[in-house]
N, C-alpha and C. Protein backbone atom coordinates (compact mmCIF):
# COMPACT_ATOMS: atom_id res chain seq x y z
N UNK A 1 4.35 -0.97 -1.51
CA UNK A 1 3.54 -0.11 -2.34
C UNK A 1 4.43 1.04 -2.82
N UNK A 2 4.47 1.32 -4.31
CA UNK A 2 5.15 2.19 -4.54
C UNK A 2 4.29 3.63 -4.87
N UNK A 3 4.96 4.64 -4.40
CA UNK A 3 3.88 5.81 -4.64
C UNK A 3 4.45 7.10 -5.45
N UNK A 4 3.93 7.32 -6.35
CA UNK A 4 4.87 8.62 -7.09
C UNK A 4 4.99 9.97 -6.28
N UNK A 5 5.77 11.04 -6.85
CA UNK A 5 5.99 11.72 -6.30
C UNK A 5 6.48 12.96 -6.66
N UNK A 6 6.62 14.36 -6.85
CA UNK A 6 7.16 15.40 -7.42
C UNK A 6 7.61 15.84 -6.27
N UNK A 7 9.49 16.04 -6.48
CA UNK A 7 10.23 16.45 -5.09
C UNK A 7 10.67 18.26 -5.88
N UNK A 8 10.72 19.32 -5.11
CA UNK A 8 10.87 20.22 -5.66
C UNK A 8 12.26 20.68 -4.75
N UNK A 9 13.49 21.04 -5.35
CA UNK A 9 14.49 21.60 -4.62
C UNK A 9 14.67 22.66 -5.10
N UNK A 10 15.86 23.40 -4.56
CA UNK A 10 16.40 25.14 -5.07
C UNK A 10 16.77 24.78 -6.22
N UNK A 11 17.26 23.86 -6.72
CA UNK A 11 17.81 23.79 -8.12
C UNK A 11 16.99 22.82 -9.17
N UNK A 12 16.09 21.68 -8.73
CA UNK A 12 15.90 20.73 -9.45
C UNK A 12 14.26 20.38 -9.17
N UNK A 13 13.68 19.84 -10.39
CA UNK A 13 12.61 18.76 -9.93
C UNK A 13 12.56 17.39 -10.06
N UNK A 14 12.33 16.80 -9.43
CA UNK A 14 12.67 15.08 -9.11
C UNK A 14 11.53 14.83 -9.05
N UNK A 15 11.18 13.56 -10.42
CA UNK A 15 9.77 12.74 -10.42
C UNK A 15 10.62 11.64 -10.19
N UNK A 16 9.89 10.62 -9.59
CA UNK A 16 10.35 9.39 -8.63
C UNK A 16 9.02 8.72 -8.24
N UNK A 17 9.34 7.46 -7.73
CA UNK A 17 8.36 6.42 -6.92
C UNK A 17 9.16 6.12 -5.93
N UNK A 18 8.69 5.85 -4.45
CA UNK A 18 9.13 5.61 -3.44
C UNK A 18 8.54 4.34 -3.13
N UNK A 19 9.38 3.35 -2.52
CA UNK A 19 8.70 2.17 -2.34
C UNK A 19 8.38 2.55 -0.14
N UNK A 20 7.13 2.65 0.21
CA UNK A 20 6.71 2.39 1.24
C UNK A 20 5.62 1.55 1.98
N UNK A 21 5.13 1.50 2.90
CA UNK A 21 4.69 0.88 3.25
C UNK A 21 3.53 1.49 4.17
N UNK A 22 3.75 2.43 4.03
CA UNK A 22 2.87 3.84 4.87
C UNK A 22 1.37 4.18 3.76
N UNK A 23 0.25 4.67 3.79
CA UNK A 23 -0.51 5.56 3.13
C UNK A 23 0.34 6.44 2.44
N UNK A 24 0.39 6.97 2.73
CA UNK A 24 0.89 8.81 2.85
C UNK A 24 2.27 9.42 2.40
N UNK A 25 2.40 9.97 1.63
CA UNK A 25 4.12 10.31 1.55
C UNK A 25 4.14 11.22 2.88
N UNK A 26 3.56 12.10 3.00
CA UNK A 26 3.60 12.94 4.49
C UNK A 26 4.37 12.43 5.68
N UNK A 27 3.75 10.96 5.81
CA UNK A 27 4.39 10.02 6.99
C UNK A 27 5.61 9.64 6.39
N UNK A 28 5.65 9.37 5.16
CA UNK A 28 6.82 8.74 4.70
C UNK A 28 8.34 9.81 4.94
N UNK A 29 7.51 10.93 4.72
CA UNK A 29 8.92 12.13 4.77
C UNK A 29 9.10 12.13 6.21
N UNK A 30 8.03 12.06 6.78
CA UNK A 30 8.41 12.78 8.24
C UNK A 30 8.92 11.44 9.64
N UNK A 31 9.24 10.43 8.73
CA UNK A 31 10.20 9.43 9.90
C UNK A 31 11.40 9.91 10.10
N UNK A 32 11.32 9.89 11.62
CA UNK A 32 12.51 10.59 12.22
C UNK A 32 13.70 9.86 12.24
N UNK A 33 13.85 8.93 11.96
CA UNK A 33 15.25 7.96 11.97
C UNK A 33 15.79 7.85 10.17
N UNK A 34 15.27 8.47 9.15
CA UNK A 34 15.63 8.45 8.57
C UNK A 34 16.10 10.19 7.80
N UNK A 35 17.05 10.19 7.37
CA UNK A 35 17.42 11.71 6.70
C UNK A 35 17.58 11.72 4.99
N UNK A 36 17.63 10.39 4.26
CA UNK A 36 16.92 10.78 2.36
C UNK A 36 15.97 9.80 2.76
N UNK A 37 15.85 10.07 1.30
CA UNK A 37 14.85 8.99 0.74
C UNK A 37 15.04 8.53 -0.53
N UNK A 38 14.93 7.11 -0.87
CA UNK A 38 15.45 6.35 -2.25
C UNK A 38 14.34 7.15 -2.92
N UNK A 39 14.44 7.10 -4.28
CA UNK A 39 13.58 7.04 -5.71
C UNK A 39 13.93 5.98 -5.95
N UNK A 40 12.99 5.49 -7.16
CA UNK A 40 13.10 4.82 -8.19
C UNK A 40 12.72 5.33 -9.71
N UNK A 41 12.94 4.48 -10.73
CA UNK A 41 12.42 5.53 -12.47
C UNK A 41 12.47 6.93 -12.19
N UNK A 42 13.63 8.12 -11.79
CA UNK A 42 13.86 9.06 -11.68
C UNK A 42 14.00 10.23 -12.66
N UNK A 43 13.39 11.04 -12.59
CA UNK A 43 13.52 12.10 -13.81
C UNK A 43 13.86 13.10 -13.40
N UNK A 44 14.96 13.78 -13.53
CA UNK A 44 15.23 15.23 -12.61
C UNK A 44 15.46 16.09 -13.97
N UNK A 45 14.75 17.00 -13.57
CA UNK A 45 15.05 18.30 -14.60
C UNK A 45 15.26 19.67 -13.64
N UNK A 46 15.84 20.61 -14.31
CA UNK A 46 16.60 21.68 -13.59
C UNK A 46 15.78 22.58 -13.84
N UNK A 47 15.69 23.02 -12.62
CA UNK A 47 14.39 24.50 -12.35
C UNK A 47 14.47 25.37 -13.26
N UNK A 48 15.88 26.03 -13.50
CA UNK A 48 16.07 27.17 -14.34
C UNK A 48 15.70 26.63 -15.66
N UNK A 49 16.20 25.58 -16.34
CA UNK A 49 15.49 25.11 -17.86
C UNK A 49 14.87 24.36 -17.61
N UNK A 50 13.53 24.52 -17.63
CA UNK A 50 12.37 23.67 -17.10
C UNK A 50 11.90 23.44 -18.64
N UNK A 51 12.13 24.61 -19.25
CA UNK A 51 11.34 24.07 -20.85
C UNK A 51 12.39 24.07 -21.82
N UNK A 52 13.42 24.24 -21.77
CA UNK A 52 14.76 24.06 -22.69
C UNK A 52 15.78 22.64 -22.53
N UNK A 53 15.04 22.15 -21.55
CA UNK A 53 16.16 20.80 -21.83
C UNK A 53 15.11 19.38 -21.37
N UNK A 54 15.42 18.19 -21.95
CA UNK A 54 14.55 17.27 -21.58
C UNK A 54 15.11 16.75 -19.74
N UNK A 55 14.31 16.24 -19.29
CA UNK A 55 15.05 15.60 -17.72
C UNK A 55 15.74 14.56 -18.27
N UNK A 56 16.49 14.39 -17.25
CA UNK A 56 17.24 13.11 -17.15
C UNK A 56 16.70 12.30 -16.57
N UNK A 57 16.90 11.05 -16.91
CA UNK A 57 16.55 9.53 -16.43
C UNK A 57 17.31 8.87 -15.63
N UNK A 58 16.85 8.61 -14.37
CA UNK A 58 18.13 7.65 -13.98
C UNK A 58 17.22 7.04 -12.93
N UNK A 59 18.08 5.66 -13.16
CA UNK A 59 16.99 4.55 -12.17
C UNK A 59 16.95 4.27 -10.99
N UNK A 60 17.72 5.13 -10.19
CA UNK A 60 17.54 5.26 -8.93
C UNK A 60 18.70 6.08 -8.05
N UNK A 61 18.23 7.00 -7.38
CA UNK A 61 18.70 7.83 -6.40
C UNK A 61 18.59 8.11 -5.16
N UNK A 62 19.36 8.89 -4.24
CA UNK A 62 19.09 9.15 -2.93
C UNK A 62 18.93 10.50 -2.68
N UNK A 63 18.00 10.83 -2.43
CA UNK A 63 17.91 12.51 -2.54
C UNK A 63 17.52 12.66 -0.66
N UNK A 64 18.37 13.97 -0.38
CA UNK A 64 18.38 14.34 1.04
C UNK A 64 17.08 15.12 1.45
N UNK A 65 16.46 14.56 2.79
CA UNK A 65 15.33 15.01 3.11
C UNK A 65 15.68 16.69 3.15
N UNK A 66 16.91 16.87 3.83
CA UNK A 66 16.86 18.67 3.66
C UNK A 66 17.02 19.62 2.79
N UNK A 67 16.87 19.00 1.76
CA UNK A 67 17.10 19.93 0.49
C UNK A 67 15.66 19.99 -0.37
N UNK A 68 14.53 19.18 0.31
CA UNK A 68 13.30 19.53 -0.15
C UNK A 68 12.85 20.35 0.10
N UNK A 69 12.29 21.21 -1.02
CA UNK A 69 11.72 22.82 -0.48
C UNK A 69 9.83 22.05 -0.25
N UNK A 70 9.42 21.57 -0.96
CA UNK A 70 7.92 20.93 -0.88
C UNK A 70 8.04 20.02 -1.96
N UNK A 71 7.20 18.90 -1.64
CA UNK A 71 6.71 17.61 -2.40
C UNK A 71 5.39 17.38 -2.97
N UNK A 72 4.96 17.27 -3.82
CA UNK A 72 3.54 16.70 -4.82
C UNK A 72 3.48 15.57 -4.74
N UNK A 73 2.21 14.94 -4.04
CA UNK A 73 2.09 14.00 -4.63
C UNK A 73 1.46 13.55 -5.43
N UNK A 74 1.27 12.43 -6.56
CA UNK A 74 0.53 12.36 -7.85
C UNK A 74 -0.59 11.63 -7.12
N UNK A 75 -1.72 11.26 -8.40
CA UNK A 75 -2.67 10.74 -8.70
C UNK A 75 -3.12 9.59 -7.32
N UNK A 76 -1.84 9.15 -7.40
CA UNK A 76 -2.32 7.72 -6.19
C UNK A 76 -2.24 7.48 -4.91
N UNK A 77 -2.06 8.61 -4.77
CA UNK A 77 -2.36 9.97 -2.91
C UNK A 77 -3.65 9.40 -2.76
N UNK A 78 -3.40 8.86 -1.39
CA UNK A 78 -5.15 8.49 -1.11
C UNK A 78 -5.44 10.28 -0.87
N UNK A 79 -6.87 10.54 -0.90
CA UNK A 79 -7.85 11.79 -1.12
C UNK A 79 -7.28 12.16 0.55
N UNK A 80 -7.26 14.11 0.34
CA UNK A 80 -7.00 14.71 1.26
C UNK A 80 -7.57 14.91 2.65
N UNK A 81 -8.91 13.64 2.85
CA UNK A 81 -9.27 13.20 3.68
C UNK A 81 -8.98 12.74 4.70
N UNK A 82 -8.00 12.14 4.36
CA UNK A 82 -6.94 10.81 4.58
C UNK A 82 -6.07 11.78 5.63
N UNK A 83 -5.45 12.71 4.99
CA UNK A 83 -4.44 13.69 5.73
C UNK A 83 -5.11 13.85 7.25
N UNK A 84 -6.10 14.13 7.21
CA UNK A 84 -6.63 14.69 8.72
C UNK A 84 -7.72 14.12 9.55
N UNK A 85 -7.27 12.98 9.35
CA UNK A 85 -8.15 12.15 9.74
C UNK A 85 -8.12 11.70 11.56
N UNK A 86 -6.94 12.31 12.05
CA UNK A 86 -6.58 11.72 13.48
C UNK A 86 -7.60 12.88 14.11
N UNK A 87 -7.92 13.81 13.63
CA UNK A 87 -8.51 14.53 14.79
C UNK A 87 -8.94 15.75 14.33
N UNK A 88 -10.41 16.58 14.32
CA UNK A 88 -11.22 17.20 13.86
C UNK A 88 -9.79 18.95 13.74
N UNK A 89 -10.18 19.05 12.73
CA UNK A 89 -9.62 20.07 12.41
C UNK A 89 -10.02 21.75 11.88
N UNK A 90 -9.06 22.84 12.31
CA UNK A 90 -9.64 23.85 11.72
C UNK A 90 -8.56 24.42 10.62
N UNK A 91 -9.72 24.98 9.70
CA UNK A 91 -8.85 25.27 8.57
C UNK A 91 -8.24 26.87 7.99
N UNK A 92 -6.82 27.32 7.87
CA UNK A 92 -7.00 28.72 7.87
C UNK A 92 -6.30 28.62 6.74
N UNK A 93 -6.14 29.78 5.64
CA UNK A 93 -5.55 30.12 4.54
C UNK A 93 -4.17 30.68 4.86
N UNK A 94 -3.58 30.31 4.12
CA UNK A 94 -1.74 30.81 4.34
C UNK A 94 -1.09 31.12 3.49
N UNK A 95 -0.03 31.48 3.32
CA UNK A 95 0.95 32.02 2.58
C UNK A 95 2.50 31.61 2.89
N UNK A 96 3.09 30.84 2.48
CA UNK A 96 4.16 30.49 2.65
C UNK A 96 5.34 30.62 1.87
N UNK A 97 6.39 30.83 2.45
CA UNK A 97 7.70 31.50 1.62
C UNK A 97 8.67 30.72 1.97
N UNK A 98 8.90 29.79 0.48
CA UNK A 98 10.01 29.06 0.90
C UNK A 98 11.38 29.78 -0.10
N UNK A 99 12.88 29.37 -0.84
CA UNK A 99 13.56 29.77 -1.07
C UNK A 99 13.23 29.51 -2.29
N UNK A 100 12.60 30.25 -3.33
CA UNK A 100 12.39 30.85 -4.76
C UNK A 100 11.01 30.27 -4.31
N UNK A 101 9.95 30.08 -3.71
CA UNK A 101 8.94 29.87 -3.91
C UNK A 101 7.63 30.54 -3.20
N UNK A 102 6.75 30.64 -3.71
CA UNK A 102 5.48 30.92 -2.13
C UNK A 102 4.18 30.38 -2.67
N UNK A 103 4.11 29.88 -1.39
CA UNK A 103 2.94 28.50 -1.72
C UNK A 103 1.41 29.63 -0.50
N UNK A 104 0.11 29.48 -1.87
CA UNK A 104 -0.76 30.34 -0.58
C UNK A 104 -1.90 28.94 -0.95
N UNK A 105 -1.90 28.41 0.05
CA UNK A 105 -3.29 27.27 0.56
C UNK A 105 -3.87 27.31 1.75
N UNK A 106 -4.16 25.89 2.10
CA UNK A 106 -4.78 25.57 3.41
C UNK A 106 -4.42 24.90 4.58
N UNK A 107 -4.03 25.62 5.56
CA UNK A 107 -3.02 24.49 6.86
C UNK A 107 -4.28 24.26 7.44
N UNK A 108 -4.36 23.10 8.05
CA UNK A 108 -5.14 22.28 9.23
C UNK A 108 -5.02 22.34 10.31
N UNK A 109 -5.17 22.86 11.37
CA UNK A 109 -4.54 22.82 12.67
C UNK A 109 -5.87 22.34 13.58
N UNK A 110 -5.31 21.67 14.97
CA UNK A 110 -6.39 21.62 15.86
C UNK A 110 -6.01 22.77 16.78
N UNK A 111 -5.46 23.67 16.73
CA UNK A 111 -5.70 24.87 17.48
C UNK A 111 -6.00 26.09 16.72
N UNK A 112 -6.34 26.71 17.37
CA UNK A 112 -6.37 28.36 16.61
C UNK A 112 -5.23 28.83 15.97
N UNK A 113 -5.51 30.01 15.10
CA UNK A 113 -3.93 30.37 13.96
C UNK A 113 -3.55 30.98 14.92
N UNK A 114 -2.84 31.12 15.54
CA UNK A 114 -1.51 32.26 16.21
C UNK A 114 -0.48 32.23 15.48
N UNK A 115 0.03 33.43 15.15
CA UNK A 115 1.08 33.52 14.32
C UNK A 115 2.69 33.36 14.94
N UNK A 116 2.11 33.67 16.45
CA UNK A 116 3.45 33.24 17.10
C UNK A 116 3.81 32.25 17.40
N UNK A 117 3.05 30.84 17.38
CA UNK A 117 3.06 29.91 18.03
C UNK A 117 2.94 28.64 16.84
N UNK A 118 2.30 29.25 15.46
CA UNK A 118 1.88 28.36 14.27
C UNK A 118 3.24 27.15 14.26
N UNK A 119 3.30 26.45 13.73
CA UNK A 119 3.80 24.68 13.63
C UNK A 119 5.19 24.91 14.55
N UNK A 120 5.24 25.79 16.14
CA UNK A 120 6.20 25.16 16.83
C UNK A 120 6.01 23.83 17.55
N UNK A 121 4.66 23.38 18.02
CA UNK A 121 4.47 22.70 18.45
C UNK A 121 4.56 21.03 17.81
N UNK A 122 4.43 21.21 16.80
CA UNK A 122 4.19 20.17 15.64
C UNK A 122 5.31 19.88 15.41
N UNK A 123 5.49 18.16 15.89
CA UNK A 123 6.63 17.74 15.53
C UNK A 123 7.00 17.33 14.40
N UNK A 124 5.85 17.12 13.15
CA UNK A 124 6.36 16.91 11.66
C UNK A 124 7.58 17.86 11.14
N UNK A 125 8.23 17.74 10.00
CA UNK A 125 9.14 18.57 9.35
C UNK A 125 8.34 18.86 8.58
N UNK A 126 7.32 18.03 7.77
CA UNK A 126 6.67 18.20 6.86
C UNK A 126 5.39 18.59 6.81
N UNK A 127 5.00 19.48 6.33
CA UNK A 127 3.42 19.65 6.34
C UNK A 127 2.57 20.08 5.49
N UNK A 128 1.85 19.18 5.49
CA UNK A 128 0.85 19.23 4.27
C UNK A 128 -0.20 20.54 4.29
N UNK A 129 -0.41 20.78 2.99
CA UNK A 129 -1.45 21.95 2.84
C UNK A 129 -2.40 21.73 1.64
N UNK A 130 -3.75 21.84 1.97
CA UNK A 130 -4.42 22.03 0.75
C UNK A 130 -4.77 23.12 -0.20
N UNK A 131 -5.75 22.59 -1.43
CA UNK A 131 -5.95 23.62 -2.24
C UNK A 131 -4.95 24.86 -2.68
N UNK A 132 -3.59 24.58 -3.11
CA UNK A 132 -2.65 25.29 -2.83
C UNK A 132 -2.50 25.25 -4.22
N UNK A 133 -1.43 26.50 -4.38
CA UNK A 133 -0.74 27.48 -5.62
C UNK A 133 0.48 27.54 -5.23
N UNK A 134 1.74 27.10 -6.06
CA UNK A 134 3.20 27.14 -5.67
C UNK A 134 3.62 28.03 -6.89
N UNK A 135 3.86 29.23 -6.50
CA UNK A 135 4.67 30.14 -7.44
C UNK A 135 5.75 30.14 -7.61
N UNK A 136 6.63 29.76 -8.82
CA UNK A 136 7.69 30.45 -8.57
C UNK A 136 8.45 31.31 -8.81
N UNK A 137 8.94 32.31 -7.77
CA UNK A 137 9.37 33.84 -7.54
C UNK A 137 10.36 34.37 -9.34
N UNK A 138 10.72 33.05 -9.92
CA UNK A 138 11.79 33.62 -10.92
C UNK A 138 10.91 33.82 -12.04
N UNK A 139 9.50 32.89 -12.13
CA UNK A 139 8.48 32.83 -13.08
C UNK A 139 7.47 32.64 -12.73
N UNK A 140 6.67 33.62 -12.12
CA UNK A 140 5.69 34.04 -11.42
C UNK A 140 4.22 32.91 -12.41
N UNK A 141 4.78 33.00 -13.31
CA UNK A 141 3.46 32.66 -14.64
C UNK A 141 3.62 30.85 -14.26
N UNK A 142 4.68 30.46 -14.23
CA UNK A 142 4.80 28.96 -13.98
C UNK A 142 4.58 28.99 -12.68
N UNK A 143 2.88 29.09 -12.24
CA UNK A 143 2.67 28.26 -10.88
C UNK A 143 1.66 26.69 -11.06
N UNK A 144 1.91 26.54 -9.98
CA UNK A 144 1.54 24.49 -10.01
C UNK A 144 -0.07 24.98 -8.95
N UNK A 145 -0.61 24.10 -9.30
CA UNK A 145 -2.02 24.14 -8.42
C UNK A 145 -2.54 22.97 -7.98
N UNK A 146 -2.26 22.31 -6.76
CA UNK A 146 -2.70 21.13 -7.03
C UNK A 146 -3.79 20.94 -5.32
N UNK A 147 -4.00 19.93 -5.48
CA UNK A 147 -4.89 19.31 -4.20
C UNK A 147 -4.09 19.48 -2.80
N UNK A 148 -2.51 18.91 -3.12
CA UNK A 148 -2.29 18.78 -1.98
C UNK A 148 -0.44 19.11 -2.52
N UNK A 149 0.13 20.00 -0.96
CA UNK A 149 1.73 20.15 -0.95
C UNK A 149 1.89 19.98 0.31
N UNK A 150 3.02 19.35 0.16
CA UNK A 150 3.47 18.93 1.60
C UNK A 150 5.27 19.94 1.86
N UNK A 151 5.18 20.66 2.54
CA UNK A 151 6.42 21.69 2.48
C UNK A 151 7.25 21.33 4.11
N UNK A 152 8.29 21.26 3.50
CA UNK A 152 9.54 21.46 4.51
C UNK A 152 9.67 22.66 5.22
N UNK A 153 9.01 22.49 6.82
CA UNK A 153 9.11 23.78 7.56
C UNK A 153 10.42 24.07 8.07
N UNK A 154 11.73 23.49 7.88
CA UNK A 154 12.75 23.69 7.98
C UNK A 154 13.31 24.31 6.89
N UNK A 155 12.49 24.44 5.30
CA UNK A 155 13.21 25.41 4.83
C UNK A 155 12.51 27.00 4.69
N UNK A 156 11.43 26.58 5.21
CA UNK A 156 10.37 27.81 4.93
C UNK A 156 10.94 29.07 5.90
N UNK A 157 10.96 29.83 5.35
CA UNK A 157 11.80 31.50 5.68
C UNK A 157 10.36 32.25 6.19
N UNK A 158 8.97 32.09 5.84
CA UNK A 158 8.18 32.53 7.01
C UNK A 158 6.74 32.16 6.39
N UNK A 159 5.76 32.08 7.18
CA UNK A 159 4.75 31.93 7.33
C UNK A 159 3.44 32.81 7.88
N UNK A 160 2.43 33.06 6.93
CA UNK A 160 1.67 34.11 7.46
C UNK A 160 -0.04 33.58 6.56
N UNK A 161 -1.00 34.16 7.57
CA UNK A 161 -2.55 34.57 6.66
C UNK A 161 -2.60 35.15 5.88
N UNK A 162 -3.30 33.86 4.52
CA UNK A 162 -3.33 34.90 3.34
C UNK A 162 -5.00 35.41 3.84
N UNK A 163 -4.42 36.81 3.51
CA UNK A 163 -5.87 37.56 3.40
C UNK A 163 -6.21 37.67 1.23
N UNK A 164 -7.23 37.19 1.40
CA UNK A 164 -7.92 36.98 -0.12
C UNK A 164 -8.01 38.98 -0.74
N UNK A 165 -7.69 38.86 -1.86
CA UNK A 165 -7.27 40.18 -2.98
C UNK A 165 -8.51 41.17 -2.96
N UNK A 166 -9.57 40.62 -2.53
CA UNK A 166 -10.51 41.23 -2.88
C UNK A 166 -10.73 42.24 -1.39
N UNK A 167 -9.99 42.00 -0.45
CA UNK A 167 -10.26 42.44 0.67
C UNK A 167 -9.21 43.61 0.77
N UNK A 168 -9.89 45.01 1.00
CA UNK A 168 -8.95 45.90 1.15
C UNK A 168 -7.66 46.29 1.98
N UNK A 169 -6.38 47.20 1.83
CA UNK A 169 -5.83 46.86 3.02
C UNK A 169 -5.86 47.68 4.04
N UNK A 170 -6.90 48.41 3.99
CA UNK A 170 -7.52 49.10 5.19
C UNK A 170 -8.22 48.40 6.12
N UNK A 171 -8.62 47.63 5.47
CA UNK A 171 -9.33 46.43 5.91
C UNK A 171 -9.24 45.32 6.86
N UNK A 172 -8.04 45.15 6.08
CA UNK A 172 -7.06 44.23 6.61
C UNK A 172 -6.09 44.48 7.92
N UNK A 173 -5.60 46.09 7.58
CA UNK A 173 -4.95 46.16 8.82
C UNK A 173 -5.95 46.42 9.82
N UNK A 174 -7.23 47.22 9.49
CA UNK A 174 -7.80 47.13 10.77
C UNK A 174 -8.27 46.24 11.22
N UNK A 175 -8.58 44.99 10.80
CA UNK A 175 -8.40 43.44 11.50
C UNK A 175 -7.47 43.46 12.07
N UNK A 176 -6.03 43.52 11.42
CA UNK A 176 -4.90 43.08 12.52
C UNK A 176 -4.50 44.10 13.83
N UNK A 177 -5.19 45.06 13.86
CA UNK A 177 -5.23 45.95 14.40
C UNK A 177 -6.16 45.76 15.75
N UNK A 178 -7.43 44.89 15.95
CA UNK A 178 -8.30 44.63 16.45
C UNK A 178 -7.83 43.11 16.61
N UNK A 179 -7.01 42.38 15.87
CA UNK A 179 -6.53 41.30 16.58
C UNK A 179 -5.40 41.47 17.68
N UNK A 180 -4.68 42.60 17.69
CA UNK A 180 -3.78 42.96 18.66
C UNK A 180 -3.91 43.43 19.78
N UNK A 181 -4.96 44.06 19.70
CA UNK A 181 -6.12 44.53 20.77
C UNK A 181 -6.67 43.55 22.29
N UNK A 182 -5.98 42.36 21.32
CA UNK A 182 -7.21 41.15 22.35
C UNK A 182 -6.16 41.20 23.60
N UNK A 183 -6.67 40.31 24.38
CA UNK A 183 -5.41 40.33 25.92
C UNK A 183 -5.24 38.74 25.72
């Protein structure tokens, strides 16, 4: 089964089909015995001229799992259902900062958010988030919005609760203020 795909790096975007055998690109990124992953019908265009130059075509490549900052997947993603299906989940809003990017959606966890402890335990590299917004830092105006991103916690520089705009930050710190409180 081949499944499309939007690979996002520090320099490039890579549309591709991956031939697997898995559901999920999620699973597909996160096999541990492997470090790229083939494309096929490849289109890479360069971050910085995203609207000044057409992509290039090329029919097949090997692009390195560690140079993915986060991945899209298209249309033929089974539904974000699918993602969390091993085991009842809770859902918190986030904010994530990868290198030119920050993605604010939805992580899944079966434990509570601790900020000290958030995806050490989790042996994926990859992790999916919903309902998400990927900005990016050089063109704040070109952000992507989609159902589902799956981000490389090996490149992500930090992770935190988005608290929603409408909420003051008096507000806010005195939440975190009363979350520090606890024993």
């Amino acid at each position: 089964m081949y499944l499309e795909c939007v690979f996002y790096t520090s320099d490039f975007i890579v549309h591709g089909f991956i031939d697997s055998h898995l559901e999920r690109i999620s699973d597909f990124l996160n096999i541990k015995t492997e470090t790229t992953i083939v494309l096929y019908d490849v289109k890479v265009s360069k971050l910085l001229n995203l609207t000044k130059s057409l992509p290039m075509s090329i029919p097949e490549v090997r692009l390195e799992k560690q140079s993915i900052l986060f991945a899209i997947p298209m249309e033929g993603e089974k539904s974000q259902t699918i993602i969390y299906r091993r085991a009842n989940r809770l859902v918190y809003p986030v904010k994530v900062f990868l290198p030119g990017f920050t993605l604010i959606g939805s992580i899944h966890l079966i434990e509570k958010f601790d900020i000290r402890r958030v995806l050490l335990g989790r042996p994926d590299d990859f992790v999916p988030l919903t309902d998400v917004t990927a900005s990016y830092l050089l063109n704040p105006a070109a952000s992507i919005n989609r159902n589902i991103i799956i981000f490389n916690r090996n490149r992500m520089i930090m992770i935190g609760e988005h608290i929603q705009e409408d909420v003051s930050r008096g507000q806010a710190a005195e939440n975190a203020g009363s979350e520090s409180k606890k024993p």
